[in-house]
Protein backbone atom coordinates (compact mmCIF):
# COMPACT_ATOMS: atom_id res chain seq x y z
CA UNK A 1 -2.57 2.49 -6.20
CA UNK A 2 -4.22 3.58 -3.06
CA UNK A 3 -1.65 6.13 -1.78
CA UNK A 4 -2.11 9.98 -2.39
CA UNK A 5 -0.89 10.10 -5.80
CA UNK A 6 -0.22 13.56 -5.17
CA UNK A 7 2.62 13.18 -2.28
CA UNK A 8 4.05 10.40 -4.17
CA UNK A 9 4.39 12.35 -7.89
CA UNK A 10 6.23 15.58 -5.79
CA UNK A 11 8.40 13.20 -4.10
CA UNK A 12 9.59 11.27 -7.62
CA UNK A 13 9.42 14.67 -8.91
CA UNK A 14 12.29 15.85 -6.48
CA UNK A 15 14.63 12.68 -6.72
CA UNK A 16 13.70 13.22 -10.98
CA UNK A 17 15.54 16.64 -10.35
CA UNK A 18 18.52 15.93 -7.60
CA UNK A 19 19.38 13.18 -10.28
CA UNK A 20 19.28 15.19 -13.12
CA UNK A 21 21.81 17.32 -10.74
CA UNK A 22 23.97 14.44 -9.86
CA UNK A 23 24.32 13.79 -13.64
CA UNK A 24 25.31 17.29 -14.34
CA UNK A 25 27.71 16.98 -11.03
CA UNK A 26 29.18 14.10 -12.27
CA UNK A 27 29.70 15.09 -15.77
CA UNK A 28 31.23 18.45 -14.42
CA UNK A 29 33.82 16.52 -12.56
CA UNK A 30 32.29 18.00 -8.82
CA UNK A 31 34.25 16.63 -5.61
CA UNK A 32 32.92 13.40 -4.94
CA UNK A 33 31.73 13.51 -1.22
CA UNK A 34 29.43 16.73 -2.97
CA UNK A 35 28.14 14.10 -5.29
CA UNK A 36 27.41 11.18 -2.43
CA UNK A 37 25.53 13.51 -0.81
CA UNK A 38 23.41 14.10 -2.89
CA UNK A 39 22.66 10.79 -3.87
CA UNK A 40 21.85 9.86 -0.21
CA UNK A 41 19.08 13.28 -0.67
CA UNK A 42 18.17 11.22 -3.59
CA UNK A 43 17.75 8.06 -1.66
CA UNK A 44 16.10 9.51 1.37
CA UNK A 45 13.38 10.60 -1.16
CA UNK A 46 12.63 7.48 -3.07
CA UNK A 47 12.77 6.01 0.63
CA UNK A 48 10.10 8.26 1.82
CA UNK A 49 8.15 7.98 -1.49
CA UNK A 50 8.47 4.06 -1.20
CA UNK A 51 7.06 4.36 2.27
CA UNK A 52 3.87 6.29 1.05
CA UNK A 53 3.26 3.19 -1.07
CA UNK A 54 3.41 0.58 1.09
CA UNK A 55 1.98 2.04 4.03
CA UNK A 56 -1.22 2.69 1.56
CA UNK A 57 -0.82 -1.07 0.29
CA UNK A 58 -1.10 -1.99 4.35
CA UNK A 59 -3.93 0.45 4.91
CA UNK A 60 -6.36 -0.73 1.60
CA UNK A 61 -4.82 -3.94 -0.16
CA UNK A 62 -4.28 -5.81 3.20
CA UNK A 63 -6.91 -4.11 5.39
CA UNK A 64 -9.42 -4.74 2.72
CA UNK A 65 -8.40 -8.42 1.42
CA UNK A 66 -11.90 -10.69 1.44
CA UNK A 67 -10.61 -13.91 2.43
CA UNK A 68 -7.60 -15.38 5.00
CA UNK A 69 -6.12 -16.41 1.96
CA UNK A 70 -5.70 -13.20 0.05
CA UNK A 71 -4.60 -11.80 3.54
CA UNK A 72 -2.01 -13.67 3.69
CA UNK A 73 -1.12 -12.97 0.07
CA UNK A 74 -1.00 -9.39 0.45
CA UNK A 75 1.57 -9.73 3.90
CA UNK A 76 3.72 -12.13 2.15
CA UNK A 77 3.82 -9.22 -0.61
CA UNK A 78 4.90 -6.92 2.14
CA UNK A 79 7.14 -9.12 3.95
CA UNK A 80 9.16 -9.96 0.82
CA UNK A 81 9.18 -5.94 -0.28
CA UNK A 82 10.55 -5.34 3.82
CA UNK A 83 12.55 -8.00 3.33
CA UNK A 84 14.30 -6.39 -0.49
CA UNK A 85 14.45 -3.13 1.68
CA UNK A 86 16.43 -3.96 4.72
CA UNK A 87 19.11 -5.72 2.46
């Protein structure tokens, strides 16, 4: 993985702990619309984590592929990934 491992570990960190916090919300009974949001903090972090990962995959998988071939590979990878994302 070419992305800064560092940025991605805090950010999977951080969703790690708002769900932990959901699951104590949840099994405490909290209001529900407290609970959505924070699953939607929990989402917007994954989101931002998953973005760190492709945009490295972009910058050193498909930037450096050797041949047309693997190029294309590596943006059919990413088109399929966009494509799971914007479902």
């Amino acid at each position: 993985m070419k992305a800064d491992e560092k940025k991605v570990l805090r950010l999977l960190k951080t969703a790690r702990g708002q769900i932990d916090g959901i699951i104590k919300m949840v099994e405490e009974d909290r209001y529900c619309m407290d609970i959505s949001h924070q699953l939607m903090a929990s989402q917007s972090v994954l989101r931002r984590a998953n973005k760190e990962v492709l945009a490295a995959h972009l910058k050193s998988c498909v930037k450096n592929a050797q041949t047309d071939e693997e190029m294309e590979e590596k943006v059919d990878e990413l088109v399929a990934t966009l494509d799971k994302i914007m479902k």
